[in-house]
PDB file of N, CA and C in Angstrom:
ATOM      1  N   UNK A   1      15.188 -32.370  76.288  1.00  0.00           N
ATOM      2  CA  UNK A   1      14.014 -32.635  75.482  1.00  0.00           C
ATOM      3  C   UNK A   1      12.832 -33.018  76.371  1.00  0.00           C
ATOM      4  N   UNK A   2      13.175 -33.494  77.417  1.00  0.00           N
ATOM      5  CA  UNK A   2      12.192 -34.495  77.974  1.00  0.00           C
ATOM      6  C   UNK A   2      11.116 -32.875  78.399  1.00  0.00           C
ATOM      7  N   UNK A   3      11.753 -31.662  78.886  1.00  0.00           N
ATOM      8  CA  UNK A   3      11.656 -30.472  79.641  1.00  0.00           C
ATOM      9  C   UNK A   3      10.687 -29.848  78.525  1.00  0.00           C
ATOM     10  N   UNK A   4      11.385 -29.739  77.375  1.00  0.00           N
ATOM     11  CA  UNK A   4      10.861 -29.327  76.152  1.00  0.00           C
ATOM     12  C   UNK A   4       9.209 -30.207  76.092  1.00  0.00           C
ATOM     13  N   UNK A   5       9.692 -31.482  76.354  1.00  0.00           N
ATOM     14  CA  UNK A   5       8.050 -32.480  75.922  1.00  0.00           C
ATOM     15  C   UNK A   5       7.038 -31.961  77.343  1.00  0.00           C
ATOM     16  N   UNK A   6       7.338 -32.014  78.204  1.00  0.00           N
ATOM     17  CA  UNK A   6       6.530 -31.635  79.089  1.00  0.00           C
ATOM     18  C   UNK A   6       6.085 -29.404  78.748  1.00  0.00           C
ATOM     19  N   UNK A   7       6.225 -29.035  78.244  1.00  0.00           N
ATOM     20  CA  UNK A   7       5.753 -27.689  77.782  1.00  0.00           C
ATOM     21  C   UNK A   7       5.987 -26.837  78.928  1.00  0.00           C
ATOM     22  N   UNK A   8       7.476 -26.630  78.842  1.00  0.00           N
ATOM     23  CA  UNK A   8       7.891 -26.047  79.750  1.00  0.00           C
ATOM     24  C   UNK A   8       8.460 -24.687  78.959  1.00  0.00           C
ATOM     25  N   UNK A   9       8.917 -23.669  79.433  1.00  0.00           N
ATOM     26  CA  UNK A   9       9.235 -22.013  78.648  1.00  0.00           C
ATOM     27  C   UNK A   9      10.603 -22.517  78.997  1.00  0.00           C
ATOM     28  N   UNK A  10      11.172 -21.436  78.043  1.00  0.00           N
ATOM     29  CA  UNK A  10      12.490 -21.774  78.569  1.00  0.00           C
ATOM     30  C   UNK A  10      13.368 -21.161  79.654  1.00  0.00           C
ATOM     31  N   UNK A  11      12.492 -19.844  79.853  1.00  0.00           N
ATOM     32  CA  UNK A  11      12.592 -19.772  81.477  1.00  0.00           C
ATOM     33  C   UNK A  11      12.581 -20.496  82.489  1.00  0.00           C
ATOM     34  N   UNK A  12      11.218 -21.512  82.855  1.00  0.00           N
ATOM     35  CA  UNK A  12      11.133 -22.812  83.483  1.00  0.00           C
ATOM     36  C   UNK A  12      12.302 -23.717  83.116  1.00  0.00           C
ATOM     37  N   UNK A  13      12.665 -24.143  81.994  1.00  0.00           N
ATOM     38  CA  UNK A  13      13.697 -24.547  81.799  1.00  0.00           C
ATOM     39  C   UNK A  13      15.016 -24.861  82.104  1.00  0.00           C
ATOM     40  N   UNK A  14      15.401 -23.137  82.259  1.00  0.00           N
ATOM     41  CA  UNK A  14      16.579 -22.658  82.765  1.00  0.00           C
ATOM     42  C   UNK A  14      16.721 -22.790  84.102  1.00  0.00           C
ATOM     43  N   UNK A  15      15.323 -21.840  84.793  1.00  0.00           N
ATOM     44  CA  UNK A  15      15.732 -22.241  86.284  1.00  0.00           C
ATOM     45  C   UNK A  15      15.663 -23.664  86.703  1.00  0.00           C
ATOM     46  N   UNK A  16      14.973 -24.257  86.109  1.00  0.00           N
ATOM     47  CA  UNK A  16      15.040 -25.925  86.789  1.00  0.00           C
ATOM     48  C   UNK A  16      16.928 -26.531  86.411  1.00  0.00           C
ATOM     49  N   UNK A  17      17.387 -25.887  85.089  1.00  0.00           N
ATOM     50  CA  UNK A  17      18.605 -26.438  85.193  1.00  0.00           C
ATOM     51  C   UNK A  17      19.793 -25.399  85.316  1.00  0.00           C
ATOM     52  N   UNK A  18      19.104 -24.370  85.861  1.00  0.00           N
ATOM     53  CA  UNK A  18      20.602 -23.581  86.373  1.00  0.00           C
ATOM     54  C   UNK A  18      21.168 -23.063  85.752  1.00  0.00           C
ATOM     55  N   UNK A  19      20.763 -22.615  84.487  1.00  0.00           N
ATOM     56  CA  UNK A  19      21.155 -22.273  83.306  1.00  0.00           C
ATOM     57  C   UNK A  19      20.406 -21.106  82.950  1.00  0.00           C
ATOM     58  N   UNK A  20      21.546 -20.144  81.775  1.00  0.00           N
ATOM     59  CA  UNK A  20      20.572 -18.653  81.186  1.00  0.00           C
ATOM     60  C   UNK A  20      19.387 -19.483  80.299  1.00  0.00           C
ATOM     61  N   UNK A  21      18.802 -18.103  80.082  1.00  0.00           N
ATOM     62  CA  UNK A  21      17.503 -18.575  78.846  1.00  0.00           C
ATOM     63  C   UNK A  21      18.046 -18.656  77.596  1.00  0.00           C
ATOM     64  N   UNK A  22      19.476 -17.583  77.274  1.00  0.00           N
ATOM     65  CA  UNK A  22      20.123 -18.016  76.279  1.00  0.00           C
ATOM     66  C   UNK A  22      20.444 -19.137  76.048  1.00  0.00           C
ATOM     67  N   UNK A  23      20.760 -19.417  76.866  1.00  0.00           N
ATOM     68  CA  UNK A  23      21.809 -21.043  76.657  1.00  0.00           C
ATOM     69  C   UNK A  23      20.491 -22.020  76.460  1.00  0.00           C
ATOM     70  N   UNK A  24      19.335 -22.088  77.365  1.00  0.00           N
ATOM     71  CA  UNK A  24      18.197 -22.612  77.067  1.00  0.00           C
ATOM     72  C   UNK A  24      18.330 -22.744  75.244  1.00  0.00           C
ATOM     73  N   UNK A  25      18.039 -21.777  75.067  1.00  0.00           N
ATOM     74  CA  UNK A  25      17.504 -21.395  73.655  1.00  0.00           C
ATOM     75  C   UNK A  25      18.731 -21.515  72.377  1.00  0.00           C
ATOM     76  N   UNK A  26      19.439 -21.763  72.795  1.00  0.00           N
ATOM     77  CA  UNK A  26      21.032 -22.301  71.499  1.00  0.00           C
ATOM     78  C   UNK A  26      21.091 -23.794  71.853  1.00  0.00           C
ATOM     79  N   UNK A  27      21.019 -24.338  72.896  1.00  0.00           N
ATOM     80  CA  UNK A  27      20.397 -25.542  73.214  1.00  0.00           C
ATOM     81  C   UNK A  27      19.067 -25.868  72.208  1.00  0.00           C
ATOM     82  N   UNK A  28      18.014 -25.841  72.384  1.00  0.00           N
ATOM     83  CA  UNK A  28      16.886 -26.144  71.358  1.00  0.00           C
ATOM     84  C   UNK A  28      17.088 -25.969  70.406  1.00  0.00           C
ATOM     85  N   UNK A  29      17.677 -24.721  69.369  1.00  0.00           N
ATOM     86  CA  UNK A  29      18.217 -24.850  68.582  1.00  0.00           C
ATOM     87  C   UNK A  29      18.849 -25.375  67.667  1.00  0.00           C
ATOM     88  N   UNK A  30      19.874 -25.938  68.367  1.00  0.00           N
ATOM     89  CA  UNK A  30      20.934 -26.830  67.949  1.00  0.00           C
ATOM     90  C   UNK A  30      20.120 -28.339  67.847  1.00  0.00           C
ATOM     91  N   UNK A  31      19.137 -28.352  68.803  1.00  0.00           N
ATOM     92  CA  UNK A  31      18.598 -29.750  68.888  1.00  0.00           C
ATOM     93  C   UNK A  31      17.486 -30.086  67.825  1.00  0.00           C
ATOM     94  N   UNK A  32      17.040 -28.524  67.342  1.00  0.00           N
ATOM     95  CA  UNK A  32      15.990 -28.723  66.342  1.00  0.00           C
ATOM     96  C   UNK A  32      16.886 -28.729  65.063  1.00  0.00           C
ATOM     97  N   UNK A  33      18.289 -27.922  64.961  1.00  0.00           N
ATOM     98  CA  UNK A  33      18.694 -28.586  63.872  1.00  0.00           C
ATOM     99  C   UNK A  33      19.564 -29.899  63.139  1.00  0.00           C
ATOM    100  N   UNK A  34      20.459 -30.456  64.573  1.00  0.00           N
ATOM    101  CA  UNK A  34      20.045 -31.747  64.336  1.00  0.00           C
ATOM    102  C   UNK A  34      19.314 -32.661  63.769  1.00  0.00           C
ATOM    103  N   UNK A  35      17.652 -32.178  64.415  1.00  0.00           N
ATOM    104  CA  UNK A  35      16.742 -33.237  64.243  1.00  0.00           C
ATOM    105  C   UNK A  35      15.962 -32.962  62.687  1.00  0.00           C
ATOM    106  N   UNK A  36      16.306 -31.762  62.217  1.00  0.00           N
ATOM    107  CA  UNK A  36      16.002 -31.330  61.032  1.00  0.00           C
ATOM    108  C   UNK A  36      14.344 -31.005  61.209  1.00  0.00           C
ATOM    109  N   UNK A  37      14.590 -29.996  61.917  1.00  0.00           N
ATOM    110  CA  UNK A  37      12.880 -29.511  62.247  1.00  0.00           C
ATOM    111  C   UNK A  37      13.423 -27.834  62.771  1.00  0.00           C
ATOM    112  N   UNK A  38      12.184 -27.276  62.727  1.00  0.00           N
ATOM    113  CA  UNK A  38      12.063 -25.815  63.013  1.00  0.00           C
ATOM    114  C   UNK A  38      11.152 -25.369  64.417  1.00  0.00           C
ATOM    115  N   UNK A  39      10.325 -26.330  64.742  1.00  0.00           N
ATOM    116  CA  UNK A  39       9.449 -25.698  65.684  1.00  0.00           C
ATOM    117  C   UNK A  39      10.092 -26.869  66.786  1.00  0.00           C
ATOM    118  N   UNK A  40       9.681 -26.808  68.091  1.00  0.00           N
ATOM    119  CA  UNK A  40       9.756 -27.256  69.357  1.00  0.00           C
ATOM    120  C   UNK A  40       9.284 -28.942  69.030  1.00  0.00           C
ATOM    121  N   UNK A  41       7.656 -28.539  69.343  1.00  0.00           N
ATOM    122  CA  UNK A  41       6.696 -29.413  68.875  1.00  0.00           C
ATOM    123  C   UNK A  41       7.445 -30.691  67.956  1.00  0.00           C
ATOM    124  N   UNK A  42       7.509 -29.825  66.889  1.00  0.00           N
ATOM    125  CA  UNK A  42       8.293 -30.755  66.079  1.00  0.00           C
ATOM    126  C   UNK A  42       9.351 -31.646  66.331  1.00  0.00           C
ATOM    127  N   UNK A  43      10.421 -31.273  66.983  1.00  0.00           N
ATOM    128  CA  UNK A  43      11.611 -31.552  67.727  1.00  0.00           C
ATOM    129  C   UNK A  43      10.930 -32.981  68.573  1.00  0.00           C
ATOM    130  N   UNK A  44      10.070 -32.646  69.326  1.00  0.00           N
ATOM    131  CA  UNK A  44       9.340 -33.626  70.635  1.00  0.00           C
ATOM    132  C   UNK A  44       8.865 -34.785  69.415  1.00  0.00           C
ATOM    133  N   UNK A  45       7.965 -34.126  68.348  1.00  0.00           N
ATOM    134  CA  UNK A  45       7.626 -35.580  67.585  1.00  0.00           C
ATOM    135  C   UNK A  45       8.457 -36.507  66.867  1.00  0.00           C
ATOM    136  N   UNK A  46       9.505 -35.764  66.405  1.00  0.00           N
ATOM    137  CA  UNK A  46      10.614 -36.489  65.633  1.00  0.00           C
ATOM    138  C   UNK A  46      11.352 -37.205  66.718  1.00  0.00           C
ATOM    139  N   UNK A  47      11.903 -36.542  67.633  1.00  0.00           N
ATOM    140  CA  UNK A  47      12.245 -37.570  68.772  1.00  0.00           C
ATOM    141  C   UNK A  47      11.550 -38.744  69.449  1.00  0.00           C
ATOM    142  N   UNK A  48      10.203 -38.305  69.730  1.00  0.00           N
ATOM    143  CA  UNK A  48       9.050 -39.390  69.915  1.00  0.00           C
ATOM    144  C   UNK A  48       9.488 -40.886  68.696  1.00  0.00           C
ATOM    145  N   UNK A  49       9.328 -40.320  67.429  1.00  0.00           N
ATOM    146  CA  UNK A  49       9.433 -41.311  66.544  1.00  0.00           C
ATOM    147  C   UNK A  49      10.596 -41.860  66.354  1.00  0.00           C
ATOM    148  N   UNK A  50      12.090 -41.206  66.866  1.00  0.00           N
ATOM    149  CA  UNK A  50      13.317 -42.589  67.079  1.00  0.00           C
ATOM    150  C   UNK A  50      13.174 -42.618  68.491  1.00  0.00           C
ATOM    151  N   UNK A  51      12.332 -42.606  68.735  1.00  0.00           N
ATOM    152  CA  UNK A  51      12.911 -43.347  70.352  1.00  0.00           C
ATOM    153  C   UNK A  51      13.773 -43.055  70.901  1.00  0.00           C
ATOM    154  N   UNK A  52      14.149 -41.387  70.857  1.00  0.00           N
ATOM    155  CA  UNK A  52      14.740 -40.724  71.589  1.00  0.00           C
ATOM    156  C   UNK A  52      14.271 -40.864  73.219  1.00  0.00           C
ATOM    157  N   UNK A  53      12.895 -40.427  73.211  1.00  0.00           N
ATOM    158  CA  UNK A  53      12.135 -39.881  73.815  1.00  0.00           C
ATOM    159  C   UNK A  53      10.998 -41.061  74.298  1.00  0.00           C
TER     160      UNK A  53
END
């Protein structure tokens, strides 16, 4: 998330963690539906607001 808050692609993403862009992207996914949100953005503010983040 933190990668996500700084507005990173998920290319940048991946190569910073060694990882496909797929996996990037089922990663966010999963994290936006968790957090019960649809966009990125969103994800970063809802986390912002528990103090995930």
């Amino acid at each position: 998330m933190r990668l996500v808050e700084a507005c990173l692609s998920n290319a940048e993403i991946g190569q910073r963690l060694y990882i496909s862009v797929f996996t990037v992207k089922s990663h966010i996914q999963r994290i936006c539906g968790k957090l019960g949100v649809r966009r990125r953005a969103q994800a970063v503010a809802k986390a912002r607001s528990m103090s995930i983040l």
